[in-house]
Structures are given as C-alpha cells and as structure tokens.
Protein backbone atom coordinates (compact mmCIF):
# COMPACT_ATOMS: atom_id res chain seq x y z
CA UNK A 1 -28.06 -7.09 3.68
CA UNK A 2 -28.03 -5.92 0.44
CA UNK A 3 -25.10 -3.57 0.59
CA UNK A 4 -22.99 -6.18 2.80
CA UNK A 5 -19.40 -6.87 1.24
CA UNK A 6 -18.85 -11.01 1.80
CA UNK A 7 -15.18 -11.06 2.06
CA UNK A 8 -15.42 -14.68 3.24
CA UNK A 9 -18.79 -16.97 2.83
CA UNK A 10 -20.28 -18.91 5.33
CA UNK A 11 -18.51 -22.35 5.84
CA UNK A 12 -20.35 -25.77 4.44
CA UNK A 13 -22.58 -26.48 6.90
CA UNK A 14 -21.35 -30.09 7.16
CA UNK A 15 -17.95 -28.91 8.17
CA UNK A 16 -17.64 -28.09 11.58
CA UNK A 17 -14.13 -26.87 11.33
CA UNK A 18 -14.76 -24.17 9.02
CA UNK A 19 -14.10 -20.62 9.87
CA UNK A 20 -17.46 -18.31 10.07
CA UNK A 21 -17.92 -15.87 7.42
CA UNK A 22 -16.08 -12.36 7.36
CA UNK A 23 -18.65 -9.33 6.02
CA UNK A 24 -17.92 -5.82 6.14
CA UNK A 25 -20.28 -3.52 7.69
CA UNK A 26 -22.80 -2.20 4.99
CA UNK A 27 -22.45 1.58 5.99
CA UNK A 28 -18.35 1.18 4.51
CA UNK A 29 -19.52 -1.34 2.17
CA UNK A 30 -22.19 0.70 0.60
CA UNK A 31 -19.06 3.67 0.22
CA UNK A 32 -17.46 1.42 -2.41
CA UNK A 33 -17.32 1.89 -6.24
CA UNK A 34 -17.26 -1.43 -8.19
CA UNK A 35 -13.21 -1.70 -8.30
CA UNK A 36 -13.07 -0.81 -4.91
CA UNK A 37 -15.09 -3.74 -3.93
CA UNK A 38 -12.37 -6.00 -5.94
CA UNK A 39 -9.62 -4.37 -4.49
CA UNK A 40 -11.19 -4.94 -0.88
CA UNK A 41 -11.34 -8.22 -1.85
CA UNK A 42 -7.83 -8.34 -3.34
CA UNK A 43 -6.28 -7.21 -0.07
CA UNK A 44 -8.04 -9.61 2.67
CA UNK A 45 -7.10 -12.41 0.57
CA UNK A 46 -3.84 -11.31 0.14
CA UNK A 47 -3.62 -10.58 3.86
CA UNK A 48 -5.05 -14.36 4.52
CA UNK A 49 -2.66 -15.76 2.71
CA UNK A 50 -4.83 -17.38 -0.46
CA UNK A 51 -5.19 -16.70 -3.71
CA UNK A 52 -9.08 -16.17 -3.61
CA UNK A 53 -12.51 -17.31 -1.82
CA UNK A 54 -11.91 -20.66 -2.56
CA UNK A 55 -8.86 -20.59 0.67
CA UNK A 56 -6.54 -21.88 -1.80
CA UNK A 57 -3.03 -20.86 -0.15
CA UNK A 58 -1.04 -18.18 -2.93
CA UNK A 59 2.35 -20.11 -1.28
CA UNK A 60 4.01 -16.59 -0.59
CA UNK A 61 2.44 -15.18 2.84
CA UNK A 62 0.79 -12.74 4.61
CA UNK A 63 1.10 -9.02 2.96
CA UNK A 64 0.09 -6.81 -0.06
CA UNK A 65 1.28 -4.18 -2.59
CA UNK A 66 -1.43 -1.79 -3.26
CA UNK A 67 -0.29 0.06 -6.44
CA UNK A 68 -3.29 1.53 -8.17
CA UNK A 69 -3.33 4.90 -10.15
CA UNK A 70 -3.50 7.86 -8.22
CA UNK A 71 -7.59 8.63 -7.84
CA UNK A 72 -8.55 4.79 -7.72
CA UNK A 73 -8.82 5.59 -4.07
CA UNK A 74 -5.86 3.37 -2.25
CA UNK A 75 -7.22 5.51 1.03
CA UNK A 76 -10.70 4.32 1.22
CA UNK A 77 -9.67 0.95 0.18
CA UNK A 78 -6.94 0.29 3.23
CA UNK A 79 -9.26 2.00 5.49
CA UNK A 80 -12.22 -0.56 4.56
CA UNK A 81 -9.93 -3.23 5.44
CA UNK A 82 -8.03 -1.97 8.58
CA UNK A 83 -11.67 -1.73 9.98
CA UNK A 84 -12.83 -4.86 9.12
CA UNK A 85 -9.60 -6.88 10.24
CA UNK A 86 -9.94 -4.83 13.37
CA UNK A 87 -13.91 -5.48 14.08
CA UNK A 88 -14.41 -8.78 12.19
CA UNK A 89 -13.98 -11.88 14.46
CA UNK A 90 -12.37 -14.66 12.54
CA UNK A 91 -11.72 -17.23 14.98
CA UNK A 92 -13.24 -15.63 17.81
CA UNK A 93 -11.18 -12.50 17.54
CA UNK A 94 -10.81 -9.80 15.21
CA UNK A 95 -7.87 -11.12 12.60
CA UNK A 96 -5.63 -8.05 13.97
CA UNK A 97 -5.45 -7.02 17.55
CA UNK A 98 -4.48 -3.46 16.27
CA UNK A 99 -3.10 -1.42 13.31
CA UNK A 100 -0.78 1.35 12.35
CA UNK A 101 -0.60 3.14 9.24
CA UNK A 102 3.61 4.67 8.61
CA UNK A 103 3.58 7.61 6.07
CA UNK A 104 5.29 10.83 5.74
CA UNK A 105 4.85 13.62 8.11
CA UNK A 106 2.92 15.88 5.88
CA UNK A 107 -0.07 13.02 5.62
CA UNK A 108 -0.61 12.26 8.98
CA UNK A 109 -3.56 14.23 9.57
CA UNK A 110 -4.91 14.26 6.51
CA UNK A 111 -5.43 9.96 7.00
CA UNK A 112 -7.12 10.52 10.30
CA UNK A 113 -9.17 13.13 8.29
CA UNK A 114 -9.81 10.41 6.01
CA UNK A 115 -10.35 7.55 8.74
CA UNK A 116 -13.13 9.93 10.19
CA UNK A 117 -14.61 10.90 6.48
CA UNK A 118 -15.48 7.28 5.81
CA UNK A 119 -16.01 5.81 8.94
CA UNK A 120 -17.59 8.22 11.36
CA UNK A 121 -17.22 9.42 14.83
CA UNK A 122 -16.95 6.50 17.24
CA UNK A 123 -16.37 3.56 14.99
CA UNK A 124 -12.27 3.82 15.06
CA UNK A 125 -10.71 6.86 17.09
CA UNK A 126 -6.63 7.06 15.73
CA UNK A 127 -3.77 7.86 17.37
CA UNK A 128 -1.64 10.42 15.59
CA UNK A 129 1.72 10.92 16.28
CA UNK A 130 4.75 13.07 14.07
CA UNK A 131 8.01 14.26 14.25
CA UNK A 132 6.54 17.23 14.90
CA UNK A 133 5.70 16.46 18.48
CA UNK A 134 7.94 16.83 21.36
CA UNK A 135 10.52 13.25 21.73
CA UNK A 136 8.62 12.49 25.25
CA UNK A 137 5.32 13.28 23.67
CA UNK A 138 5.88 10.81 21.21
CA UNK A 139 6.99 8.05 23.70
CA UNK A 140 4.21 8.34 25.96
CA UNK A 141 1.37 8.24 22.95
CA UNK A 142 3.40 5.30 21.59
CA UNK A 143 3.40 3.35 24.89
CA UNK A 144 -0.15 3.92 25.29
CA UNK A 145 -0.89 2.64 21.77
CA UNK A 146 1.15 -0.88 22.70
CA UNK A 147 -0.29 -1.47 25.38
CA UNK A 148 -3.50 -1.04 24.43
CA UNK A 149 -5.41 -4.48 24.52
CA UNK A 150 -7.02 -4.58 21.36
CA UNK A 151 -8.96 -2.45 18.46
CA UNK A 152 -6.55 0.56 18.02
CA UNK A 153 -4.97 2.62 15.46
CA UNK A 154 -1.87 4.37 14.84
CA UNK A 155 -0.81 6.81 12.27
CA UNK A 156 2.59 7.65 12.54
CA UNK A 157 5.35 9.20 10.49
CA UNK A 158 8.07 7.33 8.92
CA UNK A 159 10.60 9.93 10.36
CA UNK A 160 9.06 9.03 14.06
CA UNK A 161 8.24 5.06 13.60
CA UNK A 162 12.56 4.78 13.02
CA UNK A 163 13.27 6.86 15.31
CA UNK A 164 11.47 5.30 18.36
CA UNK A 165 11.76 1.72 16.72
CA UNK A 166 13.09 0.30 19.82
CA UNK A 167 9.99 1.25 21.32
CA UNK A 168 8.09 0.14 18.34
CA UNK A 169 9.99 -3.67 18.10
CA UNK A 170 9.42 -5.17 21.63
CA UNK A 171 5.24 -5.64 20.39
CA UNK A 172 4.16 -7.08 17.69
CA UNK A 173 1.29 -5.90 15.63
CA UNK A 174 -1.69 -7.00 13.29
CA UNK A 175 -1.60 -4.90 10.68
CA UNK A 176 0.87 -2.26 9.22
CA UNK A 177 0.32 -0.54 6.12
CA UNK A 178 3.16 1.67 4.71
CA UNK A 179 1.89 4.68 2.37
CA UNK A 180 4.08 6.37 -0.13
CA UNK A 181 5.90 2.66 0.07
CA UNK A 182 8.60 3.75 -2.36
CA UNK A 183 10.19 5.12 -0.17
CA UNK A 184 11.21 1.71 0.93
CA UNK A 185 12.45 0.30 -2.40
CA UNK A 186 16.19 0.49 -1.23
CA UNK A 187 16.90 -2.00 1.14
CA UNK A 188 20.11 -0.34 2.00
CA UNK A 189 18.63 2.78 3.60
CA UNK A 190 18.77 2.90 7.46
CA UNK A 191 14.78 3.54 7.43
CA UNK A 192 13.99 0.32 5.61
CA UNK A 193 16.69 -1.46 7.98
CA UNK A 194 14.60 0.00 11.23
CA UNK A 195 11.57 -0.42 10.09
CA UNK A 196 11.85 -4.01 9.20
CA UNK A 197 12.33 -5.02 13.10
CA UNK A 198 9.08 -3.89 13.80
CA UNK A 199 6.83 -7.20 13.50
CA UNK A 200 3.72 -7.32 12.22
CA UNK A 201 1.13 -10.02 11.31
CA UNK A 202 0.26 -8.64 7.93
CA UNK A 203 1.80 -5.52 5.70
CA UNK A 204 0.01 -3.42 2.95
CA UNK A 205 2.44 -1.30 0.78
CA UNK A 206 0.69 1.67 -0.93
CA UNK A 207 1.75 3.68 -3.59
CA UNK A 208 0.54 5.58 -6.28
CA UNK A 209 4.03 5.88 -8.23
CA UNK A 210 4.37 3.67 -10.83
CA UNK A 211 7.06 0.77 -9.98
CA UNK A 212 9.33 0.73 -12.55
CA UNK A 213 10.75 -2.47 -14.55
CA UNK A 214 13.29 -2.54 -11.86
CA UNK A 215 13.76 -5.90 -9.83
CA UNK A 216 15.60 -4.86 -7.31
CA UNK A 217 12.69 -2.46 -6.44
CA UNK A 218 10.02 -5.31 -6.52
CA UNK A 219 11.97 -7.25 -4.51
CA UNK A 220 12.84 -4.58 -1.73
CA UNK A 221 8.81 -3.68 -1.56
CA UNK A 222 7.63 -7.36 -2.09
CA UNK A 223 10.21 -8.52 0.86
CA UNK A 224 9.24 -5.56 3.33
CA UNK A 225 5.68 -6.55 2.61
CA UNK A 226 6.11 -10.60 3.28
CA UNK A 227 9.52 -11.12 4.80
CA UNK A 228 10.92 -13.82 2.98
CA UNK A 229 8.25 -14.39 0.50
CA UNK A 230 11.11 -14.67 -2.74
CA UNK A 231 13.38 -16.17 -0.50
CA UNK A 232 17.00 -14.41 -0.02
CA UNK A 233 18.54 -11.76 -2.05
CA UNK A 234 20.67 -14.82 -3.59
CA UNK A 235 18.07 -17.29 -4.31
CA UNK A 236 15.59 -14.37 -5.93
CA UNK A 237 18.62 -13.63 -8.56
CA UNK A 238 19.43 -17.67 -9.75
CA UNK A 239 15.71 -18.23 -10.06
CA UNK A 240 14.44 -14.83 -11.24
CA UNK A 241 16.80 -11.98 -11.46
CA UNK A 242 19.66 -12.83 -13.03
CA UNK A 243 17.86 -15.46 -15.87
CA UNK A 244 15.46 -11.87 -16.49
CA UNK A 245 18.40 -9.72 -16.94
CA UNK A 246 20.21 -11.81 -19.20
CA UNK A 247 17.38 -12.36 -21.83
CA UNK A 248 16.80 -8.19 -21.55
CA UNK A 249 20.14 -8.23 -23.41
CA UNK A 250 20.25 -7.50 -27.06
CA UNK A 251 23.33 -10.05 -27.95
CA UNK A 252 21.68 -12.48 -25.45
CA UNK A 253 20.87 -16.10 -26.83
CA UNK A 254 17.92 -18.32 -27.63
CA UNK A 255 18.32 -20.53 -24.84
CA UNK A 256 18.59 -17.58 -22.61
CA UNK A 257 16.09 -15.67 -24.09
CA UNK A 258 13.32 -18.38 -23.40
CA UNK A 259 15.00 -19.24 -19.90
CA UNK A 260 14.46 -15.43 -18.92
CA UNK A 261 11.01 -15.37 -20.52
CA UNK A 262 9.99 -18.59 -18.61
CA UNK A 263 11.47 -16.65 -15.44
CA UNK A 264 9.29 -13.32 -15.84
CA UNK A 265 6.29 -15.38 -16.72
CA UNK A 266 6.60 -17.17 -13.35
CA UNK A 267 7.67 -14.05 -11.58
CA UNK A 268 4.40 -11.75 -12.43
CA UNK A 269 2.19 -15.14 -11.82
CA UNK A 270 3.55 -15.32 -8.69
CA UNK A 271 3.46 -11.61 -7.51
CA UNK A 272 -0.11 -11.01 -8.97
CA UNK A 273 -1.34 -12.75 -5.92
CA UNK A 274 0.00 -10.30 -3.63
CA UNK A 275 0.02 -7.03 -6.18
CA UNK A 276 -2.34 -4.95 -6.95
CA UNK A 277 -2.15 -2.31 -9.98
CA UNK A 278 -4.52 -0.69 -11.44
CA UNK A 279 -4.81 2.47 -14.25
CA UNK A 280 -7.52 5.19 -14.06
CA UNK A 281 -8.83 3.46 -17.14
CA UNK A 282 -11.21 1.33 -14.91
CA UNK A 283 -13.08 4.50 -13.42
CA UNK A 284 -13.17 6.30 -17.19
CA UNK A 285 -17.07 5.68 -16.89
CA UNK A 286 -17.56 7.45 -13.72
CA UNK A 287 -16.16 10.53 -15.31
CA UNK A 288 -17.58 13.42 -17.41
CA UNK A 289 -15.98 13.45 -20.93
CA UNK A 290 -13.15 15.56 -21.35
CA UNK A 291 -12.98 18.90 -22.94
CA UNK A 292 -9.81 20.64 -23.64
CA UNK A 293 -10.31 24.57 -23.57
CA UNK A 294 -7.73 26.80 -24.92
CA UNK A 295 -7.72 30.54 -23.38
CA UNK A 296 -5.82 33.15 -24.93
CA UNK A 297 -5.38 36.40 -22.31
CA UNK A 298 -3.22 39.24 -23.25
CA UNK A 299 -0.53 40.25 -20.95
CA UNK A 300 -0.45 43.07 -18.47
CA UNK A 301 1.71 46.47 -19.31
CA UNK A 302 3.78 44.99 -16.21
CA UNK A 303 4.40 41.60 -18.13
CA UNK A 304 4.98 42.93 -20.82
CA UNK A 305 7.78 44.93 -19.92
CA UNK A 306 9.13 42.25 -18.01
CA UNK A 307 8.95 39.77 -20.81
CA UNK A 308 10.76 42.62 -23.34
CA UNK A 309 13.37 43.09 -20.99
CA UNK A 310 13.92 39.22 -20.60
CA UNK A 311 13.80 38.87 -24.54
CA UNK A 312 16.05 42.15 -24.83
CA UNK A 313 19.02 40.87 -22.11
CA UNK A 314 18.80 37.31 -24.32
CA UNK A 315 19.62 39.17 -27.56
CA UNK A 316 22.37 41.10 -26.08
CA UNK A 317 23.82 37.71 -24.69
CA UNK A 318 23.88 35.91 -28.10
CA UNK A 319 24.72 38.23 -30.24
C-alpha cells in the first residue's frame, strides 16, 4: 500500500528463519508527518533492541527516551507504536501482549482522548484509571486489566500505578511508556523505587522538558527505561561519569581533558541508539511565517487609578 509504514522488511526469501515483516496499518500510517515516520521508526528499533533495519543489535536493550520539542507530537508517535506492537504479529504474536501508558493525573483522559483521535472507535478501547477513583475502584479495573489475555491498554496515573504497585508487580507487561518521564530523574524518590518493580518487556520515556547536561539525570531516565543498560551506578561513574566531570573542570589537565572527551564521545554514541531529541526546527516548514504584532490599548479609568495608586504607595515607600 502506498501509505503503509515498513517498520521491518520482508525476510530474504532464502532464509527460512527470518522473522516476517512488521507494517503499520496505513489509516495511522497515512496520519504521520515526515519526522514522525523517523521517529516511529526510531522507537520500534529501539524497542527491538537494534540499532536500525539492518537487525544489527545497539548492545544496550530493550527501551527508549522520547525527548522531542514540545509540538513534534511525542503523543501520536507512542500511540502509532503501542498499536502496532499490540496488533503486529512478530513471531506469531503481537511483540506485546498488552500496554500501559503512567502519567500524571491531570493527562489521563486527555491520552484516551488522544488514543481515540488517531485511532478510532473499535481499534484499541483503554482502560483509564486515577487517583481520583475510589481505592476498590481502582483495584478491580486493575485486576481486570492483568488478567486480560492479550491486546489491552492502560492509562494510569503515576500517583495510582505506586500506590497499587503490589498489584501492578505480580504480571509482567509488554509495553510501558512513562509520560512527563522527568519526573523519574531521581532515583532516590519512593515513586521511581515502586515503579521500577513493575516489569515490563519494553519502556518508552517521554518528555518534552529539555534534559539538562546533568548525568545523573540521564542515567536515572536511561536505567528506568533499560534496567541495567549502563551497568551499576558504580561502573557508569569509572567509565563515564566521573572521567566527564573531571575534564568539565577549568584547572583540569590534558590527559584528563582528552580522557573525559573520549568518555562523552562514547557516551552520546551509545545513548543515541536509544534517545530521541528533536527541536521544532524540523517542522519550521509546516508552519506559516511568523509575524510579531505590537498592540498598544489605553487603560481603563479603573486601571488607571489602580496603577496611580500602586505608583503613588511606591513613592511614599522610597522616599
């Protein structure tokens, strides 16, 4: 079809072992924008484990950081791939049995407004469930969500995913996806702790907030998203951290300087695989040109006043 997104060609046809190919249902694929079609891409390779078409493994794991600019459209790009990792069979199955998507409480409804936007009535019905709801409420639609066989989805907030963890833990899952994912950049917080036991085939962290030069950050997101993937706290800071750090520092020396440098270097080629981030420079075309306007309005007799009397009570202050 021309519209159909190949996410995975067809295996040689001399190769019996080969896996069949994955496409994505032309009425999502035709939805896409050019750099959503990448980013698609980006995130079922990432969530196979290789670095691109060719199956090559990226050597880190299962998972993804989705950190594109704010209007990129993160939502319409996880929701094209929960769908297709839920519908697609891989090796005679769909490549996750089910999915749930953990943000705050104030998004909830608007992703299942969003999973029904691009997908339709019919094709994916979600579960919603928020701290909102009553505790047994909340039980019962979570127990009916794990032990539903296969094709489901969950949005749930972050609040109510800790909270009934020990629900959450004794399954384990195909896909999570974790939006607003900074929230989960200190390892030390009792949510990240609680939300870590729940186990999960594949992770996509999303955020729109730009991940500061901070390592510790990276790690926290980049280890929630692949357990494991930069090894232990202690082995990330010999090989990366602490070489980085030291050649940041203005009396620090050649050697170090080009031992940190050779460090970063390796770092970003490493995490590129799995990460995502992209500025609203790459959908510039698709917008009109921008026009500042500058609008001078007098103020009312009643903000006037209010801005003399404001002015007036500063004078008497100061002077």
């Amino acid at each position: 079809a021309p519209d159909a997104l190949v996410l995975r060609p067809a295996p040689d046809p001399d190769d019996p072992s080969g896996l069949p190919a994955i496409v994505m249902d032309p009425f999502l694929a035709a939805k896409l924008r050019p750099h959503q079609v990448e980013g698609v891409k980006f995130l079922y390779n990432a969530l196979m484990g290789v670095k691109d078409a060719s199956g090559a493994p990226n050597g880190l794991g299962r998972g993804s950081l989705l950190a594109d600019d704010m209007g990129l459209g993160k939502t319409l790009q996880t929701i094209a791939i929960i769908y297709t990792m839920l519908s697609q069979p891989s090796r005679n199955k769909p490549e996750a049995n089910n999915a749930i998507v953990i943000c705050p409480t104030s998004l909830c409804w608007n992703w299942k407004a969003e999973v029904d936007k691009w997908l339709g009535e019919g094709r994916l019905k979600p579960t919603v469930v928020t701290s909102e709801m009553k505790k047994d409420t909340c039980k019962m639609m979570l127990s009916t969500f794990c032990n539903t066989p296969r094709g489901a989805l969950l949005i749930v907030s972050y609040e109510t995913a800790a909270i009934h963890v020990d629900l959450l833990k004794t399954h384990k899952y195909g896909l999570i996806v974790c939006d607003e994912a900074h929230r989960l950049k200190n390892p030390k917080t009792k949510l990240y702790d609680r939300l870590s036991m729940i186990d999960a085939k594949m992770r996509i962290m999303v955020t729109g907030t730009p991940i500061q030069n901070d390592l510790d950050e990276f790690y926290s997101l980049l280890n929630f998203a692949i357990p494991n993937c930069l090894g232990d706290r202690k082995a990330f800071d010999n090989k990366y951290g602490k070489p980085i750090l030291r050649s940041r520092d203005k009396e620090c020396t050649d050697r170090e300087l080009e031992v940190g440098q050779k460090a970063s270097a390796a770092f970003f080629a490493l995490i590129k695989q799995i990460m995502l981030r992209r500025t609203n420079e790459v959908i510039a075309k698709y917008l009109p040109a921008k026009l500042d306007c500058c609008v001078f309005i007098t103020l009312t007799g009643e903000q006037q006043e209010m801005y003399s009397k404001v002015v007036e009570e500063g004078r008497k202050k100061y002077d």
